[in-house]
C-alpha atoms as a PDB file:
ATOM      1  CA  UNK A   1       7.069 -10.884  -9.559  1.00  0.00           C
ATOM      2  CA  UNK A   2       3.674  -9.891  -9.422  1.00  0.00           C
ATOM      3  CA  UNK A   3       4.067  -9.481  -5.652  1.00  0.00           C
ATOM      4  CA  UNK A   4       7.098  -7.340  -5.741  1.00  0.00           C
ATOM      5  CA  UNK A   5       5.197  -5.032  -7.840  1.00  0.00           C
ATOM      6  CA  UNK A   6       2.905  -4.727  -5.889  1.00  0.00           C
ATOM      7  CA  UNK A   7       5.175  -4.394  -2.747  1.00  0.00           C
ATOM      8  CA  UNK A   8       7.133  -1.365  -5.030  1.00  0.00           C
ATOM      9  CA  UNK A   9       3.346   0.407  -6.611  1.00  0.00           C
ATOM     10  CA  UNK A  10       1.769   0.670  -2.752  1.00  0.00           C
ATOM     11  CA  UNK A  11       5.410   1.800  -1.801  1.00  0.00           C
ATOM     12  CA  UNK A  12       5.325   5.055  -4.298  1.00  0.00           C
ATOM     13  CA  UNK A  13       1.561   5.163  -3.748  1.00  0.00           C
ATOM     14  CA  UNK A  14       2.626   5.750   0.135  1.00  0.00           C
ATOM     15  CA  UNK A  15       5.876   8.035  -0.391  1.00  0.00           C
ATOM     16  CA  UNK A  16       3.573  10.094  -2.702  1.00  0.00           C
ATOM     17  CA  UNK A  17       1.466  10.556   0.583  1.00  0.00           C
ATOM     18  CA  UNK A  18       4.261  11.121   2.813  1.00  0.00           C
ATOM     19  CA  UNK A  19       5.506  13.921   0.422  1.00  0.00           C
ATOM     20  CA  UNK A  20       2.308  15.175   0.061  1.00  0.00           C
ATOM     21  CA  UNK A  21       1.529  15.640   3.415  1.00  0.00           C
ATOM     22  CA  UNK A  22       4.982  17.663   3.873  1.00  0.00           C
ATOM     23  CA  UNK A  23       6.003  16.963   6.928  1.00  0.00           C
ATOM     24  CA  UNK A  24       7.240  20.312   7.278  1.00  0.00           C
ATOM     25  CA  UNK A  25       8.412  20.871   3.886  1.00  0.00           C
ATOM     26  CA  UNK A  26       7.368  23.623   1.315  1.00  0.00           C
ATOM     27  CA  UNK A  27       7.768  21.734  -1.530  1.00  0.00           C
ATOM     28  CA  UNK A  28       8.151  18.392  -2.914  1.00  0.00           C
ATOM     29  CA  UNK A  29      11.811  19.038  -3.708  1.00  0.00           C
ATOM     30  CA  UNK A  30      12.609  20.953  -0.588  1.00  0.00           C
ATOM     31  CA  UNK A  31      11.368  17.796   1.185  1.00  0.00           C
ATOM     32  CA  UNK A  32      13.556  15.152  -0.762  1.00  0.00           C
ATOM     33  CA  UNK A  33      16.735  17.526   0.254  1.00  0.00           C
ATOM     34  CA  UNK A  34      15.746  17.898   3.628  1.00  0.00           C
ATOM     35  CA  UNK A  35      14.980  13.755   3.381  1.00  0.00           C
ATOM     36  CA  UNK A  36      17.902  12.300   1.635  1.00  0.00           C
ATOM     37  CA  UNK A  37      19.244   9.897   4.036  1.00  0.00           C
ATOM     38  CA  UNK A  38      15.041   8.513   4.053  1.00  0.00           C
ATOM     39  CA  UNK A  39      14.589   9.135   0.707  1.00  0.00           C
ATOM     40  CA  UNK A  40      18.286   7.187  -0.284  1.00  0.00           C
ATOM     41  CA  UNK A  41      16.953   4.241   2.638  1.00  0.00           C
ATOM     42  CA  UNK A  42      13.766   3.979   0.167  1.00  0.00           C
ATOM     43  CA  UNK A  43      15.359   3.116  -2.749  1.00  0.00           C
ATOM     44  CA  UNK A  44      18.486   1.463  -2.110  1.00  0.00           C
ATOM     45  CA  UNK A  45      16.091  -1.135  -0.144  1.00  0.00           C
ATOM     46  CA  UNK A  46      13.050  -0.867  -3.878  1.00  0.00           C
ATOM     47  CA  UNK A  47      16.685  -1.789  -5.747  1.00  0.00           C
ATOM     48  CA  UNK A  48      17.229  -4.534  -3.328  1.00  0.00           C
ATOM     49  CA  UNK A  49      14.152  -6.169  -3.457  1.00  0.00           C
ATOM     50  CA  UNK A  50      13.988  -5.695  -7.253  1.00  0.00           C
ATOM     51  CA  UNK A  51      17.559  -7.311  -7.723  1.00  0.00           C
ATOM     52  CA  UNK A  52      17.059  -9.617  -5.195  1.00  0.00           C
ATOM     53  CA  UNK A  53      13.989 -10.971  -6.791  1.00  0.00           C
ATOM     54  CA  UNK A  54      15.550 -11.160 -10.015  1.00  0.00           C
ATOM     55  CA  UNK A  55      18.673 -13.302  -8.630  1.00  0.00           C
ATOM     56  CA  UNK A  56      16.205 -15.663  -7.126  1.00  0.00           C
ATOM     57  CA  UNK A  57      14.212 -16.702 -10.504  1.00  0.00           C
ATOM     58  CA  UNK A  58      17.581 -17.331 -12.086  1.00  0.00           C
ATOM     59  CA  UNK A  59      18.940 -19.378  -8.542  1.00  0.00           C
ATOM     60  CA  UNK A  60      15.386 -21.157  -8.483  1.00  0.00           C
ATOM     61  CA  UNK A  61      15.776 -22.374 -12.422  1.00  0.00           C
ATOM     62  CA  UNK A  62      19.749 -23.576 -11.604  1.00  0.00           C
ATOM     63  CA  UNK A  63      18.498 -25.410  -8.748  1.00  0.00           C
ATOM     64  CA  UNK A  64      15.691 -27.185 -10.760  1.00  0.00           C
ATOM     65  CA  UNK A  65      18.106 -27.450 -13.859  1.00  0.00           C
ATOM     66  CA  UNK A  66      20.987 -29.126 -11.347  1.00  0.00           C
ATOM     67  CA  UNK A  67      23.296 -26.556 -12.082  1.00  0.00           C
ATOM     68  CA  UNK A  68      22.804 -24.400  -9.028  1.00  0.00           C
ATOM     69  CA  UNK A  69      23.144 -24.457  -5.041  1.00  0.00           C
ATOM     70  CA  UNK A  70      19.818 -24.524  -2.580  1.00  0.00           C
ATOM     71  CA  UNK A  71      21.276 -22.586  -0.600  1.00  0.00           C
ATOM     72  CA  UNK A  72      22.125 -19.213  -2.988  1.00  0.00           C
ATOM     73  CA  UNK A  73      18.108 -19.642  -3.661  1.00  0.00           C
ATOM     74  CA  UNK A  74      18.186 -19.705   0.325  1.00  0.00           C
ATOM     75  CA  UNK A  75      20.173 -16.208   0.571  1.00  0.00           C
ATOM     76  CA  UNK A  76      17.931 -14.593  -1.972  1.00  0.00           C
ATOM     77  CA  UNK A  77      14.755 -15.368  -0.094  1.00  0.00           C
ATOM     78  CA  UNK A  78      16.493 -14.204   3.036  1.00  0.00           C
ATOM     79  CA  UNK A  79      18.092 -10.699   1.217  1.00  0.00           C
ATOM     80  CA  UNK A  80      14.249 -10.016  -0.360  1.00  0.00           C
ATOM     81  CA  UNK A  81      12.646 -10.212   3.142  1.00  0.00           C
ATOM     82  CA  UNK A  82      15.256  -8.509   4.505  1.00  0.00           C
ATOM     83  CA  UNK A  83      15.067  -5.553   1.938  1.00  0.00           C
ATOM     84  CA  UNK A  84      11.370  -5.612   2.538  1.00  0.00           C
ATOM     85  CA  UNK A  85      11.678  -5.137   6.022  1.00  0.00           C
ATOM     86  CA  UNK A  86      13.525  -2.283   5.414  1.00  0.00           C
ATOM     87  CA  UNK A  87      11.669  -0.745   3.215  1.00  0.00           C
ATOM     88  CA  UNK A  88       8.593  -1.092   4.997  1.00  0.00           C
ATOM     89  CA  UNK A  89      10.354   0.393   8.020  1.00  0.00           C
ATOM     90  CA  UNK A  90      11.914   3.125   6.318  1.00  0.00           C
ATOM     91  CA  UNK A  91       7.746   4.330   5.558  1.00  0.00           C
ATOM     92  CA  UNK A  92       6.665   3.538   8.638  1.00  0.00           C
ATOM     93  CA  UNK A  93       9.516   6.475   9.920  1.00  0.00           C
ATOM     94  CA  UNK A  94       7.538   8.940   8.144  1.00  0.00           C
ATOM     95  CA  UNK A  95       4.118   7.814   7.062  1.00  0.00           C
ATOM     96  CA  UNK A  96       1.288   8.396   9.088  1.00  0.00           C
ATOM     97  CA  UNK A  97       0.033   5.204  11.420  1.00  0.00           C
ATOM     98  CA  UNK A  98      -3.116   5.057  10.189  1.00  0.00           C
ATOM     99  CA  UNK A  99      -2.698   5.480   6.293  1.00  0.00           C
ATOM    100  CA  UNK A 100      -4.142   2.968   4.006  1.00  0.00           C
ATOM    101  CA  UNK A 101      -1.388   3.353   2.244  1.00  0.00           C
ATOM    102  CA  UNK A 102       0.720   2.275   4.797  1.00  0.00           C
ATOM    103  CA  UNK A 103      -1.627  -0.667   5.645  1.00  0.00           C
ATOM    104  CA  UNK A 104      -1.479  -1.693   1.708  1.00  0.00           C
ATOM    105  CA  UNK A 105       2.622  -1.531   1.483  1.00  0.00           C
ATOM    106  CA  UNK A 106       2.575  -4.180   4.999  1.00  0.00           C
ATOM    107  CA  UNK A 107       0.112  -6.350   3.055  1.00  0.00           C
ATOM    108  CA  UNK A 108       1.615  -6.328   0.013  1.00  0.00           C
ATOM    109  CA  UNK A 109       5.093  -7.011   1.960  1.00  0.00           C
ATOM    110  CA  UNK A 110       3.359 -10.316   3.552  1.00  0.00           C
ATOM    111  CA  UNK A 111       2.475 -10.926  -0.079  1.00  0.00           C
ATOM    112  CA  UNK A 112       6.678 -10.523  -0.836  1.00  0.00           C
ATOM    113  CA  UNK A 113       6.647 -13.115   1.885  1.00  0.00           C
ATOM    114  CA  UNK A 114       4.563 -15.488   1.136  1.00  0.00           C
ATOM    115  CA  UNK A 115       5.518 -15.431  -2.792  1.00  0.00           C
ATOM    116  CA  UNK A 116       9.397 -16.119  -2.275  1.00  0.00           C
ATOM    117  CA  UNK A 117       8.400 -19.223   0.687  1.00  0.00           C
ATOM    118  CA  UNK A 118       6.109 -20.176  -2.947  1.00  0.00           C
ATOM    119  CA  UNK A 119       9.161 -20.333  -4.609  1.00  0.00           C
ATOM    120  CA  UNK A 120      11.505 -21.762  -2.369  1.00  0.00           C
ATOM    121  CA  UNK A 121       8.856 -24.721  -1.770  1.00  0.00           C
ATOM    122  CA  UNK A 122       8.206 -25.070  -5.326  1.00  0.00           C
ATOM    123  CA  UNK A 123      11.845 -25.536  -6.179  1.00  0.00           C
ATOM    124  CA  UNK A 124      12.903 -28.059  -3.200  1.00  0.00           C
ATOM    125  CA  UNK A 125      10.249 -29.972  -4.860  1.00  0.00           C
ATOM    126  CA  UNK A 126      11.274 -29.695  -8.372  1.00  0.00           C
ATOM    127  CA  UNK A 127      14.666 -30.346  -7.109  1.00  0.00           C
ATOM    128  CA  UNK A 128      13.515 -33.524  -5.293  1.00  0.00           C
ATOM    129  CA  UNK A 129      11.307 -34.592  -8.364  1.00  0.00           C
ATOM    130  CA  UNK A 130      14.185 -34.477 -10.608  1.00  0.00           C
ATOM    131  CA  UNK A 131      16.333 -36.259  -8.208  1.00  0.00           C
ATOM    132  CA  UNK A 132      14.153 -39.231  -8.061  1.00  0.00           C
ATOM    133  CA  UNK A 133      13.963 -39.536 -11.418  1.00  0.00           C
END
């Protein structure tokens, strides 16, 4: 969870930029009217992550507890990296290419990554534990 935070703080951190910057906008509202469609891409795919992270805990402890399928914890990794890929490409549509902010959201997306293959791993071998027992 910690790294979807992360993943959703260096998201607004970088929108706030993006904004900002106004991209030929007058003002922060005008720009979220004239950017609905990017703005509605940003977070329907925050909400997907977020959900999608939350599924996965429950489909990890199911798994573990032998009450749940491999595979739904299989679709939730899948649906958070795929969320995350569309977040992070929704920014890169308006951020600038060399903002730190940019550079922090695709680290903290490899984070996302690396976090859900943690706990994926870390249930297959709970899973396996449990089944030798």
């Amino acid at each position: 969870m910690q790294a979807i935070k992360a993943l959703v703080l260096s998201s607004k951190d970088l929108q706030r930029d993006i904004v900002e910057s106004g991209r030929g906008a007058a003002s922060m509202k005008e720009f979220y009217v004239k950017n609905s469609r990017w703005t509605e891409g940003l977070i329907s795919a925050s909400k997907a992550v977020g959900w999608g992270a939350t599924v996965m805990v429950d489909a990890a402890d199911l798994v573990v507890q032998g009450k749940g399928k491999f595979e739904e914890l299989m679709v939730c990794s899948h649906e958070i990296a795929a969320s995350t890929a569309q977040l992070v490409a929704a920014s890169k549509v308006k951020a600038d290419k060399d903002s730190a902010n940019l550079h922090r959201l695709q680290q903290a997306s490899r984070g996302v990554a690396q976090a859900t293959a943690g706990v994926v791993a870390s249930t297959k071998s709970g899973k396996s534990q449990i089944e030798e027992t």
